[in-house]
C-alpha atoms as a PDB file:
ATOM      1  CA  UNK A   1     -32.286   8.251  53.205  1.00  0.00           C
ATOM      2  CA  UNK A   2     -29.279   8.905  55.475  1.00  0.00           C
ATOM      3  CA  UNK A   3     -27.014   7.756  52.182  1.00  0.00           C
ATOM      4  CA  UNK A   4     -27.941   9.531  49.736  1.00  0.00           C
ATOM      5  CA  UNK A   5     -27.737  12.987  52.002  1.00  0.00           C
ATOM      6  CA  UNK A   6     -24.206  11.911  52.795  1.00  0.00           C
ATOM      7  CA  UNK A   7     -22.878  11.141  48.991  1.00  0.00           C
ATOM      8  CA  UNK A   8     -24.728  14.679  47.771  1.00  0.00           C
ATOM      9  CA  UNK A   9     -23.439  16.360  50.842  1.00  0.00           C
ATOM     10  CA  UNK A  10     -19.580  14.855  49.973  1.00  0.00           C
ATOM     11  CA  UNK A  11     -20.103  15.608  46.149  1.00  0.00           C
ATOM     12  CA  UNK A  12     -21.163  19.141  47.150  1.00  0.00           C
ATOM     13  CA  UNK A  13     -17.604  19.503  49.407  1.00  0.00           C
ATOM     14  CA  UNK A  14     -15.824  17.448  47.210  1.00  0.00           C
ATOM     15  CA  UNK A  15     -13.624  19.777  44.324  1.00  0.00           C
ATOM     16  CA  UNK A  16     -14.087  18.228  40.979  1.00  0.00           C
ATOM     17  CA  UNK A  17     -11.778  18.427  38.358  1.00  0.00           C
ATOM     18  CA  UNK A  18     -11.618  20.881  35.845  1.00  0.00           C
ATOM     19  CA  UNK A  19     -11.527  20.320  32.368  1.00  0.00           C
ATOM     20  CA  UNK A  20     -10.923  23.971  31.248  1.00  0.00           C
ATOM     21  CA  UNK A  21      -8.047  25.775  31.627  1.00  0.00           C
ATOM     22  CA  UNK A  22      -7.540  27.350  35.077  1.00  0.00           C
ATOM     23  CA  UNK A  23      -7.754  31.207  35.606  1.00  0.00           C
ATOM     24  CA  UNK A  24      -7.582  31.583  31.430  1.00  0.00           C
ATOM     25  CA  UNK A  25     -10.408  32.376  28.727  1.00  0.00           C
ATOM     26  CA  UNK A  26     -11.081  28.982  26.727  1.00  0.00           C
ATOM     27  CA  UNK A  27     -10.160  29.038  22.945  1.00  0.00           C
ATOM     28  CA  UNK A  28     -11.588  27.468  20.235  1.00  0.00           C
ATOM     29  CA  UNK A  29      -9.954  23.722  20.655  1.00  0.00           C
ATOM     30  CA  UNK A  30     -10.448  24.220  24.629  1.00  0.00           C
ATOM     31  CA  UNK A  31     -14.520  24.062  23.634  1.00  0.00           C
ATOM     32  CA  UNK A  32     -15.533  20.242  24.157  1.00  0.00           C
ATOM     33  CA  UNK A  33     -13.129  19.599  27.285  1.00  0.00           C
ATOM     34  CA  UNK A  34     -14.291  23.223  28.822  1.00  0.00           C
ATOM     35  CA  UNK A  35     -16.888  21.807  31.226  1.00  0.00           C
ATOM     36  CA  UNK A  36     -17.794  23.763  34.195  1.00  0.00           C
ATOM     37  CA  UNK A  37     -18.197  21.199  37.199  1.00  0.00           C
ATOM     38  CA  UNK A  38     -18.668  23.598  40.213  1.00  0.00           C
ATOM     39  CA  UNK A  39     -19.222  21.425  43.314  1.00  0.00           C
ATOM     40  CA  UNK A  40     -22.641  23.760  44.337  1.00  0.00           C
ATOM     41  CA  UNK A  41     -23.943  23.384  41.202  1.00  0.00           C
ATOM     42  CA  UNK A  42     -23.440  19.921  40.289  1.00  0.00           C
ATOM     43  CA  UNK A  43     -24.801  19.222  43.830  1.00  0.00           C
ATOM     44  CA  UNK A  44     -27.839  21.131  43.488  1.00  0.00           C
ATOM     45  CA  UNK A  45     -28.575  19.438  40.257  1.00  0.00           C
ATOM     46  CA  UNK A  46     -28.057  16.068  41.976  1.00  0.00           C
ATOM     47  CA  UNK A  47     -30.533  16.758  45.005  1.00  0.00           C
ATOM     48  CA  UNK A  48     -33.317  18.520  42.651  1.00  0.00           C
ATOM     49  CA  UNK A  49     -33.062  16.104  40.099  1.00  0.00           C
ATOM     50  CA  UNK A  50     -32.955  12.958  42.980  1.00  0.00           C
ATOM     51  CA  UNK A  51     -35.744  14.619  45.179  1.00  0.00           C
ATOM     52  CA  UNK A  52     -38.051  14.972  42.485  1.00  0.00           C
ATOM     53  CA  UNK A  53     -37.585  11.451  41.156  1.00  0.00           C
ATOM     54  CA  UNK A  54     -38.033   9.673  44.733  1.00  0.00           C
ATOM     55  CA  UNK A  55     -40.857  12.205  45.613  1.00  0.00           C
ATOM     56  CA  UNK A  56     -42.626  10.503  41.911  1.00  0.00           C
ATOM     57  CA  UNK A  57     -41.574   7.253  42.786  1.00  0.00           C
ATOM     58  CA  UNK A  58     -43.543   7.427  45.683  1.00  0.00           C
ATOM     59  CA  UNK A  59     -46.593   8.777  44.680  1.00  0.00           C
ATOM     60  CA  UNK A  60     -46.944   6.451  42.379  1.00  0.00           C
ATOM     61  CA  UNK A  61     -45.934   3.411  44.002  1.00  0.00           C
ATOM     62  CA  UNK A  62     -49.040   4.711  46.283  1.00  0.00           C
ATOM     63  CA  UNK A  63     -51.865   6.062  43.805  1.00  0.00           C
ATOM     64  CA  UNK A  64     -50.760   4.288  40.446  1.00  0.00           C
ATOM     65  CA  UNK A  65     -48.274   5.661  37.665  1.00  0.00           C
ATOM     66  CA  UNK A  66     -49.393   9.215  36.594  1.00  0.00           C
ATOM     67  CA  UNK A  67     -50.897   9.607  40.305  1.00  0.00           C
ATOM     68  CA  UNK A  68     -50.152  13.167  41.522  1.00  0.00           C
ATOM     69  CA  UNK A  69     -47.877  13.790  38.955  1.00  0.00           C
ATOM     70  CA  UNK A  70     -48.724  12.514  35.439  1.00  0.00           C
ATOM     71  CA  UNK A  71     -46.340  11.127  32.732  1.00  0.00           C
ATOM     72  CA  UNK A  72     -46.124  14.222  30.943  1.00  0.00           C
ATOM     73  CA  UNK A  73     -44.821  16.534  34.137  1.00  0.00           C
ATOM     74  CA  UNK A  74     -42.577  13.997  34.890  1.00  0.00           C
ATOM     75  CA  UNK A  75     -41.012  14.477  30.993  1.00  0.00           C
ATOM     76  CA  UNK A  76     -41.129  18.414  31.601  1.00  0.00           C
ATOM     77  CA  UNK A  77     -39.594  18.173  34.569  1.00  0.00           C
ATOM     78  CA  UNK A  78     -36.323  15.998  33.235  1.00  0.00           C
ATOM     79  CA  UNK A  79     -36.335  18.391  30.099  1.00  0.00           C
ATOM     80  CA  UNK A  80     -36.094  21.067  32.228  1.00  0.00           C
ATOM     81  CA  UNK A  81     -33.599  19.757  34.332  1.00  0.00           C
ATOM     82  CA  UNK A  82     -31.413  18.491  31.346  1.00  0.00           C
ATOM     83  CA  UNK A  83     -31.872  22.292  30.090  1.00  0.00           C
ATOM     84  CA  UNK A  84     -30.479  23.261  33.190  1.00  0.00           C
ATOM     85  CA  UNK A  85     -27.529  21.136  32.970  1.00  0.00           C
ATOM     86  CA  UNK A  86     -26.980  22.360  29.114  1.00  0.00           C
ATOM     87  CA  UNK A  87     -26.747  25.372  30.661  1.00  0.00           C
ATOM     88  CA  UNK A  88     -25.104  25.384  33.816  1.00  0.00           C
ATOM     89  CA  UNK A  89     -22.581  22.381  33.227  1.00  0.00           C
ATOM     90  CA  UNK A  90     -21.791  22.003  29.668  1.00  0.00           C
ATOM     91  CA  UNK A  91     -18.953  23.816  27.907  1.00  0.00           C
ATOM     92  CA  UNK A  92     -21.900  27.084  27.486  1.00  0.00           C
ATOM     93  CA  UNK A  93     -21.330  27.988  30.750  1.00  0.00           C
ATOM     94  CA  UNK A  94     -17.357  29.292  30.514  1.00  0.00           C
ATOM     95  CA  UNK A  95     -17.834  30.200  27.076  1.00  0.00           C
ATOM     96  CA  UNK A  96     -20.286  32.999  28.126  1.00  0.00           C
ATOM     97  CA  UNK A  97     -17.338  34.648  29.415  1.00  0.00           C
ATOM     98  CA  UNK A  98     -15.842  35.343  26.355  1.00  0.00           C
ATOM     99  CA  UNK A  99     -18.566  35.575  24.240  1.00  0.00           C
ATOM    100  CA  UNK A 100     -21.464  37.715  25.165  1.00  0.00           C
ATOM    101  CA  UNK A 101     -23.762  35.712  22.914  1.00  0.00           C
ATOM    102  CA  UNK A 102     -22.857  32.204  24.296  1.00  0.00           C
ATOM    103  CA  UNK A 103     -23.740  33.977  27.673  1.00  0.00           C
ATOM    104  CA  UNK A 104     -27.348  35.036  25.967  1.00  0.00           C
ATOM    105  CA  UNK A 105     -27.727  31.859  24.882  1.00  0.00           C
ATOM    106  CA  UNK A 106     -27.723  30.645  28.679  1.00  0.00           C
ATOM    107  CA  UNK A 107     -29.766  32.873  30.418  1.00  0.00           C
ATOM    108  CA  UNK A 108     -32.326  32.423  27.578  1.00  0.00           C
ATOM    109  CA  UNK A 109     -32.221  28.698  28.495  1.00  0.00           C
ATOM    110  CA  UNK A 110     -32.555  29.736  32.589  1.00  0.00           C
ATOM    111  CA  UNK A 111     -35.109  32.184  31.466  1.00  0.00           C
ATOM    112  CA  UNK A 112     -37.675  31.224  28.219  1.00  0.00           C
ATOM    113  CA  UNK A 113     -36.694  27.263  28.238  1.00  0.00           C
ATOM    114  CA  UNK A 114     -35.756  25.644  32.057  1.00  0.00           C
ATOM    115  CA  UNK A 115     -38.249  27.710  34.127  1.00  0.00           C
ATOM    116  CA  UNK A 116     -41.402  26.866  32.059  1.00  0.00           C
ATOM    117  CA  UNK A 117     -40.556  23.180  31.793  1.00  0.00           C
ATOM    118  CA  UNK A 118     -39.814  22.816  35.748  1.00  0.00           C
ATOM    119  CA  UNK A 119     -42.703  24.764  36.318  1.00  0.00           C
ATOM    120  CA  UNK A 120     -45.267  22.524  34.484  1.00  0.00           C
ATOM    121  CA  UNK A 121     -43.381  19.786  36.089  1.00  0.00           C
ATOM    122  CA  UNK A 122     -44.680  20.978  39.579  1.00  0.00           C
ATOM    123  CA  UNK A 123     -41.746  19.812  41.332  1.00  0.00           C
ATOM    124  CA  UNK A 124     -42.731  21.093  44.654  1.00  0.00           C
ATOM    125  CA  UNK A 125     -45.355  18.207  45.347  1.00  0.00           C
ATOM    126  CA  UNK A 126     -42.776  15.480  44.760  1.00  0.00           C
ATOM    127  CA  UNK A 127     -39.988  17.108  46.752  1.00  0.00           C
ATOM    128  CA  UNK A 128     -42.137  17.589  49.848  1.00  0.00           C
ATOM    129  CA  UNK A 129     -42.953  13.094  49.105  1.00  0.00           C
ATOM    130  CA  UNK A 130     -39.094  12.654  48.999  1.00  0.00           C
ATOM    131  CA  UNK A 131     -39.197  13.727  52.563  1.00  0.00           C
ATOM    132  CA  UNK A 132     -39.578  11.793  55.725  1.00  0.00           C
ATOM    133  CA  UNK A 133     -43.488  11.756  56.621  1.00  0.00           C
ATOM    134  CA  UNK A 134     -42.122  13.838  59.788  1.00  0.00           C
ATOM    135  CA  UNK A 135     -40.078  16.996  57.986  1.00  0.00           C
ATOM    136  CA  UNK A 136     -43.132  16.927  55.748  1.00  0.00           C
ATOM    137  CA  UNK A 137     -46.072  17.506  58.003  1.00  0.00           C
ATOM    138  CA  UNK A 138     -43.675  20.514  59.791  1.00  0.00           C
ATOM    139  CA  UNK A 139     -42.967  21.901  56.145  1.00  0.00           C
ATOM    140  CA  UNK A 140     -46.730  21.520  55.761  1.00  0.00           C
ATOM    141  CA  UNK A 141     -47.629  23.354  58.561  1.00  0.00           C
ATOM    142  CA  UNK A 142     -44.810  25.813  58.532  1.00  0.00           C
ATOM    143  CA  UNK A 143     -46.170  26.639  55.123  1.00  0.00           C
ATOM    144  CA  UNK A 144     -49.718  26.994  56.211  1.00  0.00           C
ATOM    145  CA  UNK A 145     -48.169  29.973  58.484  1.00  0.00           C
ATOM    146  CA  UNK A 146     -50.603  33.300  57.937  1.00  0.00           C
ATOM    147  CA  UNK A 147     -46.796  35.564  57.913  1.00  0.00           C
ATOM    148  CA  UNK A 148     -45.446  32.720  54.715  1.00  0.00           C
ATOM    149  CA  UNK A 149     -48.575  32.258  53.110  1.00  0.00           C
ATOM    150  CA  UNK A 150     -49.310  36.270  53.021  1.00  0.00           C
ATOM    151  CA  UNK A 151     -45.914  36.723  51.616  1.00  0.00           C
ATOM    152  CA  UNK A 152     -46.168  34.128  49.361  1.00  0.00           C
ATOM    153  CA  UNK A 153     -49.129  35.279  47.830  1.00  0.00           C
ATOM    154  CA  UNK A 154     -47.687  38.786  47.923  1.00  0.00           C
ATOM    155  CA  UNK A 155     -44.518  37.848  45.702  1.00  0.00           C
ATOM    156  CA  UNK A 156     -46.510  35.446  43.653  1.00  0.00           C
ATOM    157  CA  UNK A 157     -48.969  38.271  42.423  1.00  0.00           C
ATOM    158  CA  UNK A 158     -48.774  37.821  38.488  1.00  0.00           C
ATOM    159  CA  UNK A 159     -47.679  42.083  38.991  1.00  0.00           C
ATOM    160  CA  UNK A 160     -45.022  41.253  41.393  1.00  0.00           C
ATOM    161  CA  UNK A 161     -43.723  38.054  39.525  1.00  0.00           C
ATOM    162  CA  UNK A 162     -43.609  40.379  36.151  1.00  0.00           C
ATOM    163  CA  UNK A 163     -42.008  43.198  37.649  1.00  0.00           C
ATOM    164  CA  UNK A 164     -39.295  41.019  39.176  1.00  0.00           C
ATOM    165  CA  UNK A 165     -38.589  39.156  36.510  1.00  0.00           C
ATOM    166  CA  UNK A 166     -38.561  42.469  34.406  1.00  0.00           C
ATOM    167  CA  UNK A 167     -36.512  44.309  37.025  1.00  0.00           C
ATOM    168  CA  UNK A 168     -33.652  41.082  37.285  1.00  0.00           C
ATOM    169  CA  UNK A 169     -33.765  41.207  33.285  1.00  0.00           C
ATOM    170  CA  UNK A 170     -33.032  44.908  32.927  1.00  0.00           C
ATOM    171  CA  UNK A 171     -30.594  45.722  35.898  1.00  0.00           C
ATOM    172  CA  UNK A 172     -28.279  42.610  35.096  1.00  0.00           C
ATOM    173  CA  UNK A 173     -27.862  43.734  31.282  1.00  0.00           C
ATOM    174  CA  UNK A 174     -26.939  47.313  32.849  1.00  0.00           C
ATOM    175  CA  UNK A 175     -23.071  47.976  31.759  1.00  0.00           C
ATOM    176  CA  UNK A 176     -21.626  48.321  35.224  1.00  0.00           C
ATOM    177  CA  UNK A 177     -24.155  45.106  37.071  1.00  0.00           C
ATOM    178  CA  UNK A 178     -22.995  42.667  34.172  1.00  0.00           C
ATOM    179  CA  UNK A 179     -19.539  43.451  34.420  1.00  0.00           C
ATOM    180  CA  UNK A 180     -19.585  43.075  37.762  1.00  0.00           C
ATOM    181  CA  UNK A 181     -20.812  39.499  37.473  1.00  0.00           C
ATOM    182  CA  UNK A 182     -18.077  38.744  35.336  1.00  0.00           C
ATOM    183  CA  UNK A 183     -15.497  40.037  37.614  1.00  0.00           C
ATOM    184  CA  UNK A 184     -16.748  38.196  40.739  1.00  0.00           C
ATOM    185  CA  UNK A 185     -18.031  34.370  40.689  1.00  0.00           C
ATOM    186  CA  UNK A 186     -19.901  35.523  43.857  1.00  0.00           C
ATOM    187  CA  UNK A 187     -21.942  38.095  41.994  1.00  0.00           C
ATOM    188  CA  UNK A 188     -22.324  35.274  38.941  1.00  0.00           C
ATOM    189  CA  UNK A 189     -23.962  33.440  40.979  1.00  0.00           C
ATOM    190  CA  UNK A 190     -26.303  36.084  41.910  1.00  0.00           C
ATOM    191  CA  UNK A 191     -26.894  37.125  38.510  1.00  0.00           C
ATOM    192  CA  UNK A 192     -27.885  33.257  37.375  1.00  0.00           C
ATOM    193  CA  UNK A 193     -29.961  32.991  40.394  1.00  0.00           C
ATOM    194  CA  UNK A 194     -32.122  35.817  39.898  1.00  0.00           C
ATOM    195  CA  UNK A 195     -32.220  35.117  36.190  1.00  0.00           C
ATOM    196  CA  UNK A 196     -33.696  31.284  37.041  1.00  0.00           C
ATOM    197  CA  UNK A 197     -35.860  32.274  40.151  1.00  0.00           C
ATOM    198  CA  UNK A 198     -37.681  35.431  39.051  1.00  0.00           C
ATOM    199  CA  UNK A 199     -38.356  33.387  35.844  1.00  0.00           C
ATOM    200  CA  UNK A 200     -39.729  30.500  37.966  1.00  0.00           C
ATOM    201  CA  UNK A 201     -41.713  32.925  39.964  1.00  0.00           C
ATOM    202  CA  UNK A 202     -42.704  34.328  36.806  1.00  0.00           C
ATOM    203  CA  UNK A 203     -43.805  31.007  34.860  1.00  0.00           C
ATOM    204  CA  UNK A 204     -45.895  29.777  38.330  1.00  0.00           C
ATOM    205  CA  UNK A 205     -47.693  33.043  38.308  1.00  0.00           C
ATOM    206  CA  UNK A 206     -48.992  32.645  34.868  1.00  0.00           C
ATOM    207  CA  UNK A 207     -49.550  28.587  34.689  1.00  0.00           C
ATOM    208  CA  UNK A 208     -50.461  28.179  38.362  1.00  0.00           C
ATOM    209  CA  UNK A 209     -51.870  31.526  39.235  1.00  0.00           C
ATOM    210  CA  UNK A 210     -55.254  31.077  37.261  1.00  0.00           C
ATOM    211  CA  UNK A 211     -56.827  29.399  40.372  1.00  0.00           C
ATOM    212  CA  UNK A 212     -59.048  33.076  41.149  1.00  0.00           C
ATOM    213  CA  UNK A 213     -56.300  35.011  40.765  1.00  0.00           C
ATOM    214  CA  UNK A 214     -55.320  35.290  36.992  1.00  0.00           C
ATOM    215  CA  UNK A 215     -57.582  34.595  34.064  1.00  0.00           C
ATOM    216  CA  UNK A 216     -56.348  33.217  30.487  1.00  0.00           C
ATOM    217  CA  UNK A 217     -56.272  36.433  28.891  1.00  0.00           C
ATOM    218  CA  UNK A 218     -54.323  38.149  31.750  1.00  0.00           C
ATOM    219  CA  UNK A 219     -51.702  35.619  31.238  1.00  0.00           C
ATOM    220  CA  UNK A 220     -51.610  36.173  27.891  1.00  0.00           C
ATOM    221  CA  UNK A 221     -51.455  39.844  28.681  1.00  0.00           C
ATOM    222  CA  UNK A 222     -48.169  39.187  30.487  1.00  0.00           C
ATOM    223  CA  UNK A 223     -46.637  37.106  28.002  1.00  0.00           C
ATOM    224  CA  UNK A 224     -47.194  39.737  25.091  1.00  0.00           C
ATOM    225  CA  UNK A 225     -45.537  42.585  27.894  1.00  0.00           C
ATOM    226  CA  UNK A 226     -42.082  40.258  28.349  1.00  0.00           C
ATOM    227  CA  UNK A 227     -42.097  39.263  25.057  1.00  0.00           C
ATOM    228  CA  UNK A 228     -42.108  43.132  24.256  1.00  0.00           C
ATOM    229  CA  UNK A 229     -39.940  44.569  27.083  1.00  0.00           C
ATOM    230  CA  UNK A 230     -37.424  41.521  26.378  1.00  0.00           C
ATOM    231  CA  UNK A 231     -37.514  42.690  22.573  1.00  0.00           C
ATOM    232  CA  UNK A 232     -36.936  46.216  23.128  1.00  0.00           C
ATOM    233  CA  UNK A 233     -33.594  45.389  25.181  1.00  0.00           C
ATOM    234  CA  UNK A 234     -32.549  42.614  22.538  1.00  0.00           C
ATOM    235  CA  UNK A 235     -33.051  45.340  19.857  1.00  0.00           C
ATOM    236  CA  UNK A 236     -31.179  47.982  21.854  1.00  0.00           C
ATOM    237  CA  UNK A 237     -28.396  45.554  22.371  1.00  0.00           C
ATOM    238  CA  UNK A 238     -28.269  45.052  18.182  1.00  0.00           C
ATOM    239  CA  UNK A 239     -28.573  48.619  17.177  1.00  0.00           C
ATOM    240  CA  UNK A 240     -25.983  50.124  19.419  1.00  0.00           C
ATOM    241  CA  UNK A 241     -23.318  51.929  17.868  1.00  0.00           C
ATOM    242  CA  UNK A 242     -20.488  50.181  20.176  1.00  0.00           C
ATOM    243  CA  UNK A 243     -20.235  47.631  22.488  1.00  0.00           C
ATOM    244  CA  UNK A 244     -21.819  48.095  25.969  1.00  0.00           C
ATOM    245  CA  UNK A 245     -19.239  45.746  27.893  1.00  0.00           C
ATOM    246  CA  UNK A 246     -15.736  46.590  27.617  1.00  0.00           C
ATOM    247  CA  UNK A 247     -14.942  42.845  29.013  1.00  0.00           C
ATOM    248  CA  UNK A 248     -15.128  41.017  26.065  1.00  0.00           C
ATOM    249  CA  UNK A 249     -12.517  43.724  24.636  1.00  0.00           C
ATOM    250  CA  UNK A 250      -9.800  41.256  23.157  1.00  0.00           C
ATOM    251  CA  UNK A 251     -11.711  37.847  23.934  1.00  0.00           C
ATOM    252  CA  UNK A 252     -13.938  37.819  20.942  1.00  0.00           C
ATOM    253  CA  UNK A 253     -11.364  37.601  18.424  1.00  0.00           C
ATOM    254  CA  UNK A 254     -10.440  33.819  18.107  1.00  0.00           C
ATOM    255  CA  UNK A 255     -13.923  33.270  17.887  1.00  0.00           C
ATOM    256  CA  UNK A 256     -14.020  35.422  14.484  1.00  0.00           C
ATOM    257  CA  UNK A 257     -16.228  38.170  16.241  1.00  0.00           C
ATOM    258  CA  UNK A 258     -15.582  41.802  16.823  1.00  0.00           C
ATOM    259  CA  UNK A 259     -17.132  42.996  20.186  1.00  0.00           C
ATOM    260  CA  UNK A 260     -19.886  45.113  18.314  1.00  0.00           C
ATOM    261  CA  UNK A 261     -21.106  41.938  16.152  1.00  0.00           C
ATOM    262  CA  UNK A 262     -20.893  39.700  19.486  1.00  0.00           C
ATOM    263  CA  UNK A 263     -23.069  42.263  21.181  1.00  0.00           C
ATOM    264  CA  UNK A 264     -25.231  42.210  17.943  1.00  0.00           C
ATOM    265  CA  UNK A 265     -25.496  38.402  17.549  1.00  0.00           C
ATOM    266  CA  UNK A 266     -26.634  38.196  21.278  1.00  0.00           C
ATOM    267  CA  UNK A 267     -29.212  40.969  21.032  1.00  0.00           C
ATOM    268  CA  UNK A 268     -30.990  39.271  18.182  1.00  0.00           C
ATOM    269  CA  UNK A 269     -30.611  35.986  20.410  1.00  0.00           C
ATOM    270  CA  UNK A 270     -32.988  38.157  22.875  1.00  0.00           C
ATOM    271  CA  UNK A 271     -35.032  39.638  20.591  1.00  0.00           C
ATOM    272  CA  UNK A 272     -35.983  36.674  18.088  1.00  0.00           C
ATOM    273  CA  UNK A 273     -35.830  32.784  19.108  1.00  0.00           C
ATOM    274  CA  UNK A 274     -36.538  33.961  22.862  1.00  0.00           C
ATOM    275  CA  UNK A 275     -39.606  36.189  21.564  1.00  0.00           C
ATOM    276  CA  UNK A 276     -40.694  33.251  19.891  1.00  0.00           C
ATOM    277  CA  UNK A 277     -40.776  31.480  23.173  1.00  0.00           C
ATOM    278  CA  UNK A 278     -43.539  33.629  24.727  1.00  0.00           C
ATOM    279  CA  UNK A 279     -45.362  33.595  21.299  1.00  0.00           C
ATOM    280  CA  UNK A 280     -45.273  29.879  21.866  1.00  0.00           C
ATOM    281  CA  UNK A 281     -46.425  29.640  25.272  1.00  0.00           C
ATOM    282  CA  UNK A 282     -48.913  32.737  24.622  1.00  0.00           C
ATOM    283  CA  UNK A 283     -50.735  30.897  21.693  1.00  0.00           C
ATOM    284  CA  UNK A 284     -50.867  27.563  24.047  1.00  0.00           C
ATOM    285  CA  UNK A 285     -52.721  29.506  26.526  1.00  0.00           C
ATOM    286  CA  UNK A 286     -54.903  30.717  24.203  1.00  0.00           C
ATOM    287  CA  UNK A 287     -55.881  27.488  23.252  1.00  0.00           C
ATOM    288  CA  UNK A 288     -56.180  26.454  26.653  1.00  0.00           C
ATOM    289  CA  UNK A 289     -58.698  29.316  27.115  1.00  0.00           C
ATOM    290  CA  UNK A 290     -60.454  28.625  23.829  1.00  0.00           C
ATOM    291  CA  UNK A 291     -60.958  24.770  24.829  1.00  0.00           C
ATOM    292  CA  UNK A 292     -62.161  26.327  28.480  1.00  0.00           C
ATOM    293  CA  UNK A 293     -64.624  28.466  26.600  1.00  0.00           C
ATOM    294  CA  UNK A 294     -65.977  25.785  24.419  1.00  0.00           C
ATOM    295  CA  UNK A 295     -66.407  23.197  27.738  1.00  0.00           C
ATOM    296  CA  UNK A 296     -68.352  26.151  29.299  1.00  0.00           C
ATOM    297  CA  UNK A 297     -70.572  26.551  26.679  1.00  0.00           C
ATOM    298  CA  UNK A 298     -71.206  22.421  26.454  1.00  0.00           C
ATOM    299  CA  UNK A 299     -72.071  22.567  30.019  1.00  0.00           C
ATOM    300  CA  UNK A 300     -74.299  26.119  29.338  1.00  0.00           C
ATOM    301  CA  UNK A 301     -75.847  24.202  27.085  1.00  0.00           C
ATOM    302  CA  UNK A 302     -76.660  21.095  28.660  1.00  0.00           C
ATOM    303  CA  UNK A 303     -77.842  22.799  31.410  1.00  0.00           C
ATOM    304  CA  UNK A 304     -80.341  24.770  29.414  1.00  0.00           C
ATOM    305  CA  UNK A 305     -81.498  21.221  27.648  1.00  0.00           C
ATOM    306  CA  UNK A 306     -82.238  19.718  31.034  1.00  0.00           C
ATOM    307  CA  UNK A 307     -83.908  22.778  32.508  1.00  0.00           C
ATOM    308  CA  UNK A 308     -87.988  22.471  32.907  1.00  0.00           C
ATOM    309  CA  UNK A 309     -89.277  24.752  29.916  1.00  0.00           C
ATOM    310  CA  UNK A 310     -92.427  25.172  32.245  1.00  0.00           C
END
């Protein structure tokens, strides 16, 4: 155990090289050697992605393969993760500061793509395995606490998670808060984070909530509001009559983009392939619901067979 901790904690210290071009915007021939190997994010990649496979391993070295987690959580959970990567690591990441599309393109990923997938992949069950039987009974009972579990369940409201998520989606595509994020690798990181965890907070509400708390057509109900809220912005962003971030003024060029058509290109980004992402997971829930429907009727059904007819 001790290890592992020690190699992540050295990677995490450790600077990496840089393939990109320090302190300049990369061109077009800078693309494939332009990845972005940050020390905190490559580390927190490593521990997620290292946590979640030992917590697995576990379980089902205890309970059988697909014990706890099953097969196909495992597989959303590594898509997810790889998403992550694509979008945190590869050459994506520094392009999105000089093209506001490429930087659509990434938070759509965080957003519509990574938080569903690590979401279905319930990663908190295996992390809490990867931990010595010791740390987990105190997170256990830490998180059995009436102050975390009442603010948990506050924040976790499918309201709350919407209105976040809504909130982090709107304020960060404000002129003066995205500008700031590209000014400031502080403030990036802010943005990303709040992209990524509203989202997850978001995604749990509406695939985990439904134990009481949120039915199958609320969900849906929530999907069909960020699919239209999302729109609206995407389709403000490709109708406005000039650019909304001054930034990209002079980086677009090489790229054979004016600023307005950059802007344009990332607003129909928002509005159309990530739309079609909450269509998606809005017509899977409604399957889910129909198939719920048509088990409740079996059972109706059986139980009205069996009962005495007097």
């Amino acid at each position: 155990m001790r290890r592992p901790a020690l190699a992540l904690a050295a990677a995490a210290l450790t600077p990496l090289p840089a393939f990109a071009h320090p302190g300049q915007r990369i061109a077009p021939h800078d693309l494939w050697t332009a990845w972005s190997l940050e020390p905190a994010i490559v580390a927190a990649l490593l521990v997620s992605g290292w946590m979640y496979a030992r917590g697995v391993e576990r379980m089902w070295r205890r309970s059988g393969v697909g014990g706890g987690i099953r097969r196909w959580q495992a597989a959303c959970f590594a898509a997810g993760w790889l998403t992550l990567l694509i979008a945190m690591v590869s050459p994506l990441h520094p392009l999105g500061d000089v093209l506001f599309s490429a930087h659509m393109v990434q938070h759509e990923l965080l957003m519509a793509l990574a938080a569903p997938l690590l979401v279905l992949g319930r990663p908190l069950v295996p992390f809490l395995w990867a931990l010595p039987i010791r740390a987990r009974r105190t997170l256990g009972g830490w998180s059995k606490g009436a102050a975390v579990r009442g603010g948990w369940r506050t924040v976790s409201g499918p309201f709350a998670a919407w209105l976040l998520h809504a909130a982090a989606l709107w304020l960060w595509h404000l002129p003066a808060p995205y500008q700031a994020a590209l000014a400031s690798e502080g403030m990036h990181t802010l943005q990303h984070a709040s992209f990524l965890g509203t989202a997850l907070l978001f995604w749990w509400a509406l695939i985990h909530g439904r134990d009481g708390r949120l039915g199958y057509g609320a969900a849906v109900f929530y999907l069909f509001a960020t699919a239209m809220h999302s729109g609206a912005l995407g389709a403000l962003l490709t109708f406005a009559p000039s650019p909304w971030y001054p930034v990209y003024d002079g980086a677009t060029a090489a790229w054979g983009l004016t600023p307005l058509e950059d802007q344009q290109l990332a607003g129909l980004i928002m509005w159309i392939p990530a739309g079609l992402s909450y269509l998606v997971a809005g017509l899977a829930l409604i399957g889910a619901w129909m198939r719920e429907s048509e088990r409740r009727t079996a059972r109706w059904q059986e139980r009205a067979l069996l009962r005495p007819t007097g």
